[in-house]
C-alpha atoms as a PDB file:
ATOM      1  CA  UNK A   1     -31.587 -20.592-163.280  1.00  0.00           C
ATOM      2  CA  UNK A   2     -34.545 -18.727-161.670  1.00  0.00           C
ATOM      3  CA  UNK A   3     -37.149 -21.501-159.336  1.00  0.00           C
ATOM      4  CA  UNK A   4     -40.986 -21.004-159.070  1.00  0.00           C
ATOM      5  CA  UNK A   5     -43.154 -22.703-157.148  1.00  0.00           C
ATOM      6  CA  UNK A   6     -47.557 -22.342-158.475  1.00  0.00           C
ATOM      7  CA  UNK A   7     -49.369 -23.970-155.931  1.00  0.00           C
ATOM      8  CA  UNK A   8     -52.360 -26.183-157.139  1.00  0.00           C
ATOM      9  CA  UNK A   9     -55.447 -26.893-155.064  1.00  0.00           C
ATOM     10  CA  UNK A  10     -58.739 -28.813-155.750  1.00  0.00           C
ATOM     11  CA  UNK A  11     -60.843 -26.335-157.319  1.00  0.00           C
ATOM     12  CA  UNK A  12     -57.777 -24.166-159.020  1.00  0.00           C
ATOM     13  CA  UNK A  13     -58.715 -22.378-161.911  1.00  0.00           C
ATOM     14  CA  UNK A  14     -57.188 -24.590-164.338  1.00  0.00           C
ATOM     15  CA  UNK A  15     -55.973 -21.813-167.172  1.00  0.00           C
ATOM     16  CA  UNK A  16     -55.006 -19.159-164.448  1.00  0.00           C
ATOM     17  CA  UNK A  17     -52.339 -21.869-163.124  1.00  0.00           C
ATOM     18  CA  UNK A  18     -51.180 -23.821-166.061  1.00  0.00           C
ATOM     19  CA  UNK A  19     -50.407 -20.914-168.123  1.00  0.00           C
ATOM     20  CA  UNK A  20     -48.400 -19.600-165.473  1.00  0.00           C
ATOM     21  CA  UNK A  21     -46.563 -22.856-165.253  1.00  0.00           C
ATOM     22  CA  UNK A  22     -46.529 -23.131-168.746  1.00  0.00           C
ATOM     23  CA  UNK A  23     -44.632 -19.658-169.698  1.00  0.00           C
ATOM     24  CA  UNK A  24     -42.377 -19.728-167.037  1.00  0.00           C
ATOM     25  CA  UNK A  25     -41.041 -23.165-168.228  1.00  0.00           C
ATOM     26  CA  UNK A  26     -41.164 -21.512-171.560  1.00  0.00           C
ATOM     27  CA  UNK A  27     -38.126 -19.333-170.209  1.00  0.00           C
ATOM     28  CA  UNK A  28     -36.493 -22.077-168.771  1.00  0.00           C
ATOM     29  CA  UNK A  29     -37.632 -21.284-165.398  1.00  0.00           C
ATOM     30  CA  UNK A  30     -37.470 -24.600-162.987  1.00  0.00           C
ATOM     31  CA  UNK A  31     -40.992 -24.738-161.964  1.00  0.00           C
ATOM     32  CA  UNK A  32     -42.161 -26.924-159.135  1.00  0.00           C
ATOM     33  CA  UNK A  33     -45.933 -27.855-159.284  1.00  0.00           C
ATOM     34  CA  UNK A  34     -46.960 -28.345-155.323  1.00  0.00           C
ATOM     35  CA  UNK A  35     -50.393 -29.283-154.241  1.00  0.00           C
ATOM     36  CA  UNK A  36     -51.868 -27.834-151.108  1.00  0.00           C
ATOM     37  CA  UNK A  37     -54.730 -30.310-150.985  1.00  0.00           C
ATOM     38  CA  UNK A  38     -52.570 -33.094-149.135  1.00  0.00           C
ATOM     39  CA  UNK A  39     -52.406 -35.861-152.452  1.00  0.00           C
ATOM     40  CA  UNK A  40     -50.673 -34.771-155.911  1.00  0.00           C
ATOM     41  CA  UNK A  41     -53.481 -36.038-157.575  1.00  0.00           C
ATOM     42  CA  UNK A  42     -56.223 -32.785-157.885  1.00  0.00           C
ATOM     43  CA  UNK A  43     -59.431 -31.918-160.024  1.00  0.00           C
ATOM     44  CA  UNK A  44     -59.697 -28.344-161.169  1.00  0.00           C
ATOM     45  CA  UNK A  45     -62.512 -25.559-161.088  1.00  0.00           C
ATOM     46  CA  UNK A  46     -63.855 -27.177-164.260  1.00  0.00           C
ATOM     47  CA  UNK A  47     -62.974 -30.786-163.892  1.00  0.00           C
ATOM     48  CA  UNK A  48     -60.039 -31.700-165.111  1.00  0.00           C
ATOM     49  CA  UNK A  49     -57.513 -34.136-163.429  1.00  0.00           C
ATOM     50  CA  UNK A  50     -54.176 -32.129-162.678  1.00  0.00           C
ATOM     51  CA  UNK A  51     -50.936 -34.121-160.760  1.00  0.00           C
ATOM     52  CA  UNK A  52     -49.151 -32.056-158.798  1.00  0.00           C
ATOM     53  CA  UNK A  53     -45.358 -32.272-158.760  1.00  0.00           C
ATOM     54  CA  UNK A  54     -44.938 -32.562-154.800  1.00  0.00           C
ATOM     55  CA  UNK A  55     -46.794 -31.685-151.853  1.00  0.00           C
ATOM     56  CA  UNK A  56     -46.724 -27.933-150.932  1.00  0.00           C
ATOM     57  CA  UNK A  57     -45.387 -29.232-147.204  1.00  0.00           C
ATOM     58  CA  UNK A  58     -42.668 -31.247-148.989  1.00  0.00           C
ATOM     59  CA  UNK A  59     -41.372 -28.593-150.936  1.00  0.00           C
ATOM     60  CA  UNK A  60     -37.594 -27.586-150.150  1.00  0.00           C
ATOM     61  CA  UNK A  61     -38.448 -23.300-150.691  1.00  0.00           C
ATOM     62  CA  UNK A  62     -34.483 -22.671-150.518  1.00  0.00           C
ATOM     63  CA  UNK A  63     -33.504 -21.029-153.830  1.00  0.00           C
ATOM     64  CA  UNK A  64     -36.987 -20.498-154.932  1.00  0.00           C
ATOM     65  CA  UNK A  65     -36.967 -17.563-156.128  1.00  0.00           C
ATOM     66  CA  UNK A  66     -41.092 -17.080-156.500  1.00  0.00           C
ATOM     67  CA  UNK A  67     -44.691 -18.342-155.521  1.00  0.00           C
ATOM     68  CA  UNK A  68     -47.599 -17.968-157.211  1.00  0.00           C
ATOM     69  CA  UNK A  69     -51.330 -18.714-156.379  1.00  0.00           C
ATOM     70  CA  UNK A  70     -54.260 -19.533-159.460  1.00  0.00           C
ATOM     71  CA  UNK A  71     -57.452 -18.708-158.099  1.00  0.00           C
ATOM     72  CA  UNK A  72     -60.510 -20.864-158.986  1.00  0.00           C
ATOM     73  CA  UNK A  73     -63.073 -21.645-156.493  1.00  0.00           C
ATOM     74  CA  UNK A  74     -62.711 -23.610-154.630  1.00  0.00           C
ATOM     75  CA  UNK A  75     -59.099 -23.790-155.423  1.00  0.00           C
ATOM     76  CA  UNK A  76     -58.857 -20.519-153.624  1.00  0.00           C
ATOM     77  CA  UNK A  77     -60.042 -20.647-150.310  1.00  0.00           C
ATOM     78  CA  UNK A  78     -58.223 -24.629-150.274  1.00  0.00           C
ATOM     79  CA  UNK A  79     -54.897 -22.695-150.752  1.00  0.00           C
ATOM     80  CA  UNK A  80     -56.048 -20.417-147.920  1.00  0.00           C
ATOM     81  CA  UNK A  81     -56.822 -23.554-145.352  1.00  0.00           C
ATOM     82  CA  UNK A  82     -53.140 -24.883-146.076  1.00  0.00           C
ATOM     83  CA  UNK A  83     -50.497 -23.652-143.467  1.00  0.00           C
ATOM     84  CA  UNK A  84     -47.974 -24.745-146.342  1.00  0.00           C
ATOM     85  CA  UNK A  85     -48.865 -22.036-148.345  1.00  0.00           C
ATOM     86  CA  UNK A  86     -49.851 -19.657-146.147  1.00  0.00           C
ATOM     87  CA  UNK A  87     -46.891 -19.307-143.891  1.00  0.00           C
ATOM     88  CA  UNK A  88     -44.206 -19.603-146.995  1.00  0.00           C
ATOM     89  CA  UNK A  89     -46.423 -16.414-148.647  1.00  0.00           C
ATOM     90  CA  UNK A  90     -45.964 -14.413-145.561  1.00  0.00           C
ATOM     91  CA  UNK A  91     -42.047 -15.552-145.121  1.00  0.00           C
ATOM     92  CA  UNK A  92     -41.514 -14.545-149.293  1.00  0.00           C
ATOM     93  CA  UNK A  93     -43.583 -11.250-148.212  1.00  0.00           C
ATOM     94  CA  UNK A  94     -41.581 -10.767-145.020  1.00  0.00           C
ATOM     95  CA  UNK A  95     -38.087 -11.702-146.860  1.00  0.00           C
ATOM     96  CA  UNK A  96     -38.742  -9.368-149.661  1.00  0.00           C
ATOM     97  CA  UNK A  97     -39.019 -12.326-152.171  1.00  0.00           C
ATOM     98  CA  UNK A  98     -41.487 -12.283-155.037  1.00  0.00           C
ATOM     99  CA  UNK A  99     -45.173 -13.078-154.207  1.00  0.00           C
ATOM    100  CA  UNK A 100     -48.010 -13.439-157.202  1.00  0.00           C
ATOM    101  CA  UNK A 101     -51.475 -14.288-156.934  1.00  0.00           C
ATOM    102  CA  UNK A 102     -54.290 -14.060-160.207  1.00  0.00           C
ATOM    103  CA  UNK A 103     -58.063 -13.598-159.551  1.00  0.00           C
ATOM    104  CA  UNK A 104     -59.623 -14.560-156.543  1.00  0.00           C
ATOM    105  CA  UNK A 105     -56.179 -15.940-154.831  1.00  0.00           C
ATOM    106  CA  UNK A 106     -55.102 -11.727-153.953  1.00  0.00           C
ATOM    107  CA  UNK A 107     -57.638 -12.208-151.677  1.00  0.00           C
ATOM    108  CA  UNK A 108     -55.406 -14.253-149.370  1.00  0.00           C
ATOM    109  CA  UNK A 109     -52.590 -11.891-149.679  1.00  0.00           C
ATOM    110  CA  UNK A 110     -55.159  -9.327-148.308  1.00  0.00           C
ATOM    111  CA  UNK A 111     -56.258 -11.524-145.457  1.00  0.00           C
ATOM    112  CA  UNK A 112     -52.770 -11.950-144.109  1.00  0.00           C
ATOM    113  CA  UNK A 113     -52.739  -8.186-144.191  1.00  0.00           C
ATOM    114  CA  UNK A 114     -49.968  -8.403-147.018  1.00  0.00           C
ATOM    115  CA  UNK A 115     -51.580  -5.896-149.173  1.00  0.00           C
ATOM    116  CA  UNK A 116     -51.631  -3.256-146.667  1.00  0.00           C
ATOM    117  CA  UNK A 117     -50.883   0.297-148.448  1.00  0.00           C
ATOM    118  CA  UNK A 118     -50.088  -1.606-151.700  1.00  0.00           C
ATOM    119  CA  UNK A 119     -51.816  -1.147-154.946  1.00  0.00           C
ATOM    120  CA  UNK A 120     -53.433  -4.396-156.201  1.00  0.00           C
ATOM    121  CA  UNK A 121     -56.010  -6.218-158.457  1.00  0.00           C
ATOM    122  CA  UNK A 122     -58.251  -8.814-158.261  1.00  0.00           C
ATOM    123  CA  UNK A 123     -61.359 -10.423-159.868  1.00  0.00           C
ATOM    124  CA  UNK A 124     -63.947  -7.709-159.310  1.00  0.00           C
ATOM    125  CA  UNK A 125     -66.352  -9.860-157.620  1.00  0.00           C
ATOM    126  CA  UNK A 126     -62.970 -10.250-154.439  1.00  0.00           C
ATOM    127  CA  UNK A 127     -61.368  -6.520-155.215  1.00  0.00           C
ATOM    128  CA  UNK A 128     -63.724  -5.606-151.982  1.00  0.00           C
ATOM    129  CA  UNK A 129     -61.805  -9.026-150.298  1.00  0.00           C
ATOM    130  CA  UNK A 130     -58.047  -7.067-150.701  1.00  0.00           C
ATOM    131  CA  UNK A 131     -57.559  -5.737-147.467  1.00  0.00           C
ATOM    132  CA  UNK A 132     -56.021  -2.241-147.074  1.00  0.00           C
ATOM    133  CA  UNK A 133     -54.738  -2.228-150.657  1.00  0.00           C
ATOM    134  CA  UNK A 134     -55.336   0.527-153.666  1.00  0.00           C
ATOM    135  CA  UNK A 135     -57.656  -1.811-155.764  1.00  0.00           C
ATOM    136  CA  UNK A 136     -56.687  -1.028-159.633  1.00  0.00           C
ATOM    137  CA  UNK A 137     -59.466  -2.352-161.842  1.00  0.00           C
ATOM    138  CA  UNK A 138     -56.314  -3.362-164.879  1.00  0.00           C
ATOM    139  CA  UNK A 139     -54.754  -6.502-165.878  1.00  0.00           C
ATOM    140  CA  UNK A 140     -51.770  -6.555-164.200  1.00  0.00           C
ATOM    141  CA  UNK A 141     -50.399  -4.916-160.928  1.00  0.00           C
ATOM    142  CA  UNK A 142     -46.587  -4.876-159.893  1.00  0.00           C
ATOM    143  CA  UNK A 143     -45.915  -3.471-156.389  1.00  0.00           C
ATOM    144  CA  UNK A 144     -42.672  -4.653-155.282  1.00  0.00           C
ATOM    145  CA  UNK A 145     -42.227  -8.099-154.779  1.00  0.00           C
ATOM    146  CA  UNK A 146     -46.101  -8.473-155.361  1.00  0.00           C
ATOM    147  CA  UNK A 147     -47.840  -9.218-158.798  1.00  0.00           C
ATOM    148  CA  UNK A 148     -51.752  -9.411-159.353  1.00  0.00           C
ATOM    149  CA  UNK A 149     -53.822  -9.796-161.926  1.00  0.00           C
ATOM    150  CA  UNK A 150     -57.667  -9.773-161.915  1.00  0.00           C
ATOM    151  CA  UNK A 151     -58.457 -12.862-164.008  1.00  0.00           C
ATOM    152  CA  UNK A 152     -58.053 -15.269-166.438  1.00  0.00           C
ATOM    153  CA  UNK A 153     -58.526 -12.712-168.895  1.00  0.00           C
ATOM    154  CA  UNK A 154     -54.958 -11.020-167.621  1.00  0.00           C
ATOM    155  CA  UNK A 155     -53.571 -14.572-167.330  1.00  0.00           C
ATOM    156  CA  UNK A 156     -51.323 -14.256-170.044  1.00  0.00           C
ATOM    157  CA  UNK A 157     -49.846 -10.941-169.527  1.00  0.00           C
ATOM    158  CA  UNK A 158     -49.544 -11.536-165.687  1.00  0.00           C
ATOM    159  CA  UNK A 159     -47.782 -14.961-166.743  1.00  0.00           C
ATOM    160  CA  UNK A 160     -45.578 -12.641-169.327  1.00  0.00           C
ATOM    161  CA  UNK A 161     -44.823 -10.276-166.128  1.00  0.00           C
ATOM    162  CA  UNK A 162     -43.324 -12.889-164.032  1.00  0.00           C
ATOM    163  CA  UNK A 163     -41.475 -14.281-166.573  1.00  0.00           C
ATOM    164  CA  UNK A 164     -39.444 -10.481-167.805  1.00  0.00           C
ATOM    165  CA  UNK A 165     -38.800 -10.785-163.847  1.00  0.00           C
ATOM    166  CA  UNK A 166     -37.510 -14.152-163.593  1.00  0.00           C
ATOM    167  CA  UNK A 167     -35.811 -14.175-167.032  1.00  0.00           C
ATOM    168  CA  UNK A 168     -35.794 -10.621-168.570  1.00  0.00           C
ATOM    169  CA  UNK A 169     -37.929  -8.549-170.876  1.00  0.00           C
ATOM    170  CA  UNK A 170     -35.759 -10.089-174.034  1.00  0.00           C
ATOM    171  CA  UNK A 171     -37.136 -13.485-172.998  1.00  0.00           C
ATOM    172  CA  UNK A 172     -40.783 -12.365-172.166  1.00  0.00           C
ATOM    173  CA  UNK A 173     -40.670 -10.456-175.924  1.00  0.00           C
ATOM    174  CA  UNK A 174     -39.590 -13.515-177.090  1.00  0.00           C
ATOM    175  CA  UNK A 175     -42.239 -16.014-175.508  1.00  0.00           C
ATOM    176  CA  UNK A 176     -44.896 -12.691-176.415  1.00  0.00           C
ATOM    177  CA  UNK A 177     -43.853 -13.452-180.437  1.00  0.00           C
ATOM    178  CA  UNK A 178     -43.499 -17.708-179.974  1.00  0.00           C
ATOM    179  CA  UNK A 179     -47.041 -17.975-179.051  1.00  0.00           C
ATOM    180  CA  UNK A 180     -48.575 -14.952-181.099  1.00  0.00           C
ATOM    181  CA  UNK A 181     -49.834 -13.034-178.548  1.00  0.00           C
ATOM    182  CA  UNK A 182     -50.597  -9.833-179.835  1.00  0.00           C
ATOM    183  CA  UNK A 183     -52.374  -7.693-177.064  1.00  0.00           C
END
């Protein structure tokens, strides 16, 4: 069985991060929920109360087999402050290990230089925040190990991407049809 870890912050765009966790336990992904703002209790971009599963600096990342960062401000720069999350994106990155990040959260990938010569997306008002990547202005961008997506508007075909890599296209087809999405 595939693992994922979605980091949660104060301030995380709420949809961007539970859809995500929501599809990929759809697939039977094991999905860890870890907070990077030091307490599992959190309060989204728009107020409501999330619990995190675990503390991002508790989290064992053996066998994980993918992190992903919501944005939300100012859920995204509190996942930037943590060293938790910060230093296990740039060991996935360095390792080769899958890396995804929705909104305004690419923006850290492309402040630890981890976009460098990639193509990538963002939320328009951070594409100029991306570092030395090839900003595409589309839903979803797949450059290696790295997905993006440029908002909650893409949320539920970048959620669909990481689940046909975690679990196959089959399974994302099959989640595509369960929940009517028609795009």
């Amino acid at each position: 069985m595939s693992k994922a870890v979605v980091f949660f912050a104060d301030g995380t765009e709420e949809c961007e991060a539970l859809l995500v966790v929501d599809l990929l336990r759809r697939a039977k992904v094991e999905v860890v929920v870890a907070s990077a703002s030091g307490k599992k209790e959190l309060i989204s971009s728009h107020g409501v109360a999330l619990t995190a599963d675990a503390l991002a600096e508790e989290v064992d990342y053996t066998g994980v087999d993918l992190v992903v960062l919501p944005g939300g401000i100012p859920g995204t720069p509190n996942l930037a402050a943590c060293s938790a999350v910060t230093d296990t994106v740039k060991s996935f990155c360095k390792a080769g290990k899958k890396v995804a990040a929705i909104c305004a959260a690419p923006s850290i990938l492309g402040a630890l230089g981890l976009l460098d010569g990639r193509k990538a997306t963002a939320h328009a008002s951070f594409q100029d925040k991306l570092g030395g990547a090839e900003v595409l202005d589309v839903e979803v961008v797949v450059d290696g190990n790295i997905t993006t997506s440029y908002g909650l508007g893409g949320a539920i075909p970048f959620g669909l991407e990481l689940v046909r890599q975690l679990a196959g296209a089959e399974e994302a087809d099959r989640i595509a049809a369960a929940i009517a999405y028609r795009h």
